[in-house]
C-alpha atoms as a PDB file:
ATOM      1  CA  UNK A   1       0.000   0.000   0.000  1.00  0.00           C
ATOM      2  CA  UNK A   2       1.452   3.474  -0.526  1.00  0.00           C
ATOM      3  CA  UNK A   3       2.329   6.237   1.641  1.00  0.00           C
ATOM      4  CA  UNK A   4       0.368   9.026   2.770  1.00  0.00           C
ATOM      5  CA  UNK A   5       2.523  11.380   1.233  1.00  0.00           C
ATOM      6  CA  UNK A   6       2.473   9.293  -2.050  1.00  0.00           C
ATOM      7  CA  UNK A   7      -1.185   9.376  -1.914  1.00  0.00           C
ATOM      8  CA  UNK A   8      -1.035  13.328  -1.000  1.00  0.00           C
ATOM      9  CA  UNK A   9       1.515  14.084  -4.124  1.00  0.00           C
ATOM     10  CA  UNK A  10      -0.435  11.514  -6.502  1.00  0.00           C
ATOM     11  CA  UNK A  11      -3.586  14.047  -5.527  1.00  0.00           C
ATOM     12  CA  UNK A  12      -1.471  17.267  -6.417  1.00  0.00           C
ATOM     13  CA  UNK A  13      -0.326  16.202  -9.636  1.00  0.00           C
ATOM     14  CA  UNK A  14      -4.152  14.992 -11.156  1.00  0.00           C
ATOM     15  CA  UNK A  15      -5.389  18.231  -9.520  1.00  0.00           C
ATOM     16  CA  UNK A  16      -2.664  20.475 -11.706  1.00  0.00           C
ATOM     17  CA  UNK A  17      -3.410  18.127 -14.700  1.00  0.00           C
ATOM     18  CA  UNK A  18      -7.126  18.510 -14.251  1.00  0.00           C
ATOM     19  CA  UNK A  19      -6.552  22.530 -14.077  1.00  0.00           C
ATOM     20  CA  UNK A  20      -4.004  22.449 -17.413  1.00  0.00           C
ATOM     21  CA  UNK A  21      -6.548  20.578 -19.278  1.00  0.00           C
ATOM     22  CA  UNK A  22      -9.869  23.087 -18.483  1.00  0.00           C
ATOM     23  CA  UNK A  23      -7.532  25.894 -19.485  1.00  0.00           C
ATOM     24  CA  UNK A  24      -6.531  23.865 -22.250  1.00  0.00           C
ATOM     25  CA  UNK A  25      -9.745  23.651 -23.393  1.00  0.00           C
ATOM     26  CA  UNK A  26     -11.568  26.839 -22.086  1.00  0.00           C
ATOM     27  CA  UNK A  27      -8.741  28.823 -24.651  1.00  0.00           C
ATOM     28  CA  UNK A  28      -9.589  25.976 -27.377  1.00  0.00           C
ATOM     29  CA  UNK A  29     -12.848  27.003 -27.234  1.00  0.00           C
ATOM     30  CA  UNK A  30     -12.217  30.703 -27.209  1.00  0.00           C
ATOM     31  CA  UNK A  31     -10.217  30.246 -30.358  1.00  0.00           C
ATOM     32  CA  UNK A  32     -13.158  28.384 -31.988  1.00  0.00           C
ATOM     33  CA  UNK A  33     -15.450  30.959 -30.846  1.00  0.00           C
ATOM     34  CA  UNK A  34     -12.880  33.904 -32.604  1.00  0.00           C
ATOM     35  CA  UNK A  35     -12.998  31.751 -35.780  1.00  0.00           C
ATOM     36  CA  UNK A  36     -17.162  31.465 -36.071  1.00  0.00           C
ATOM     37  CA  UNK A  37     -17.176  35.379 -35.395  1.00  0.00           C
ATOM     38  CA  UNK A  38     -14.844  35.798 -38.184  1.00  0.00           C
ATOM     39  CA  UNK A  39     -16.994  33.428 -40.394  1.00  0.00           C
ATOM     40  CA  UNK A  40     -20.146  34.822 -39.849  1.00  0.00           C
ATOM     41  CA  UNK A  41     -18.522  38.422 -40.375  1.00  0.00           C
ATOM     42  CA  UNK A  42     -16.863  37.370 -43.891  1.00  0.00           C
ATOM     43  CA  UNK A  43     -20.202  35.204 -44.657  1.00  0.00           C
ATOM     44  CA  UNK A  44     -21.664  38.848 -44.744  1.00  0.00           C
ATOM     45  CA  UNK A  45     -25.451  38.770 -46.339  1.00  0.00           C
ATOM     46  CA  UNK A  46     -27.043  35.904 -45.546  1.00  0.00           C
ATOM     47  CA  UNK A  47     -26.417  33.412 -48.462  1.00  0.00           C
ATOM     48  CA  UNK A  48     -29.915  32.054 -47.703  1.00  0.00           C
ATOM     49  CA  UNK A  49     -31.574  35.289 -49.522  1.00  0.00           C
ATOM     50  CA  UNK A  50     -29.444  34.719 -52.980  1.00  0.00           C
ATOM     51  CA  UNK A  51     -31.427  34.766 -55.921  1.00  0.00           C
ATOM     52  CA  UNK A  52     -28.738  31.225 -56.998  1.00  0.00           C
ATOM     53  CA  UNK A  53     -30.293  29.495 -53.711  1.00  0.00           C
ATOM     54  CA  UNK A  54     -34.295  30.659 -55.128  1.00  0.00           C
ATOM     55  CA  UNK A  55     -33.248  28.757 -57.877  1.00  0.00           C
ATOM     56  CA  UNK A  56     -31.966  25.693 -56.509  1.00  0.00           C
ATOM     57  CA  UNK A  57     -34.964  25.379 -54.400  1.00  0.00           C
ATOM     58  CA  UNK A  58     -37.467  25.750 -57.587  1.00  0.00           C
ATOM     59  CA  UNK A  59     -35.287  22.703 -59.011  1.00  0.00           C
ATOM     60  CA  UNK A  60     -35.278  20.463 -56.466  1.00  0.00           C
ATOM     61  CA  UNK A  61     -39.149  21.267 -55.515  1.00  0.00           C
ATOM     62  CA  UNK A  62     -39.533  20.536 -59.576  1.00  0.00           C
ATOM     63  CA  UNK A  63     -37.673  17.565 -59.581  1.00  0.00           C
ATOM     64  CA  UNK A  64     -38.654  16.419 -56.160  1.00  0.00           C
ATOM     65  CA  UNK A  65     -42.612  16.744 -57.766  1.00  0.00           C
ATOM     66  CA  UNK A  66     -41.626  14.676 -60.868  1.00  0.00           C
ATOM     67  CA  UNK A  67     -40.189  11.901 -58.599  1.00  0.00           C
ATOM     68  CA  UNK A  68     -43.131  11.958 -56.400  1.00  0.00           C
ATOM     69  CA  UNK A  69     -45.207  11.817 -59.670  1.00  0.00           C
ATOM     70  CA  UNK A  70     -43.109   8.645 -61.011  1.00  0.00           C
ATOM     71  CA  UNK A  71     -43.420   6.445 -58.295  1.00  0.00           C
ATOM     72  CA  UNK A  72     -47.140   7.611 -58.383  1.00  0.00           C
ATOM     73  CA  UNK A  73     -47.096   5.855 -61.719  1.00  0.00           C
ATOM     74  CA  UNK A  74     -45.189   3.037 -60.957  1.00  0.00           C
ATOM     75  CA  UNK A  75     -47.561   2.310 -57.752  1.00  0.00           C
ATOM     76  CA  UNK A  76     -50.461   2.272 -60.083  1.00  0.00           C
ATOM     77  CA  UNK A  77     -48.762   0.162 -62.438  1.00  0.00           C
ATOM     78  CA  UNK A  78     -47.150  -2.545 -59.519  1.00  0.00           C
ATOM     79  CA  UNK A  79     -51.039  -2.749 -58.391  1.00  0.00           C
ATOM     80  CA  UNK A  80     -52.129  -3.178 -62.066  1.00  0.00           C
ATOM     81  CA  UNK A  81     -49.513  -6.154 -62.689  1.00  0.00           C
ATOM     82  CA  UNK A  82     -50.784  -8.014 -59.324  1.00  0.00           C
ATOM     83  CA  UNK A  83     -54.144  -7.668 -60.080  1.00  0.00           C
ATOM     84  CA  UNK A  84     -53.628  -9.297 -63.307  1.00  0.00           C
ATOM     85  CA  UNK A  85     -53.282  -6.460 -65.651  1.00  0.00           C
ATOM     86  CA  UNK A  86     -49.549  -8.218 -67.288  1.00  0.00           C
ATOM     87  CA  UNK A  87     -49.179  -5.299 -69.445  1.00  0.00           C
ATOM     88  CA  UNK A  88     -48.636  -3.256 -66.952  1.00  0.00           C
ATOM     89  CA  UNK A  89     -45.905  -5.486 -65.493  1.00  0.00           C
ATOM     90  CA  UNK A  90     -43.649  -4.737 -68.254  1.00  0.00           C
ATOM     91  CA  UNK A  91     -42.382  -0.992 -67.089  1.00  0.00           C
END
């Protein structure tokens, strides 16, 4: 079993390497906090407004509706083939 004191010093040590690692971490953190400033400052406008993004979003809603409108088909035509309608089973 160890010493007192060895117990004592083993306690002093963890403490100073508990207390290097939260200021370790608290300037990590202060650091990461300096960088998203910076970001959001050089992001400027908010890229969310753009008239590219408007754009993007018509697309995808268009080609989001012609999926949706596909598999709409293809439903139909899966139900046709099982209920014995073969020439549907062909596309």
């Amino acid at each position: 079993m160890r010493t007192a004191e060895a117990r004592a010093r083993d306690k002093a040590i963890i403490k100073q390497l508990n207390e290097d690692q939260i200021a370790y971490v608290r300037e990590r953190d202060a650091r990461y906090a300096e960088g998203w400033d910076a970001y959001r400052r050089a992001r400027g406008n908010n890229r969310y407004e753009a008239p590219a993004y408007e754009a993007d979003r018509r697309a995808y809603s268009d080609a989001h509706s012609e999926y949706e409108a596909a598999m709409a088909e293809w439903r139909r035509d899966v139900a046709a083939c099982r209920a014995g309608y073969y020439e549907h089973c062909a596309r």
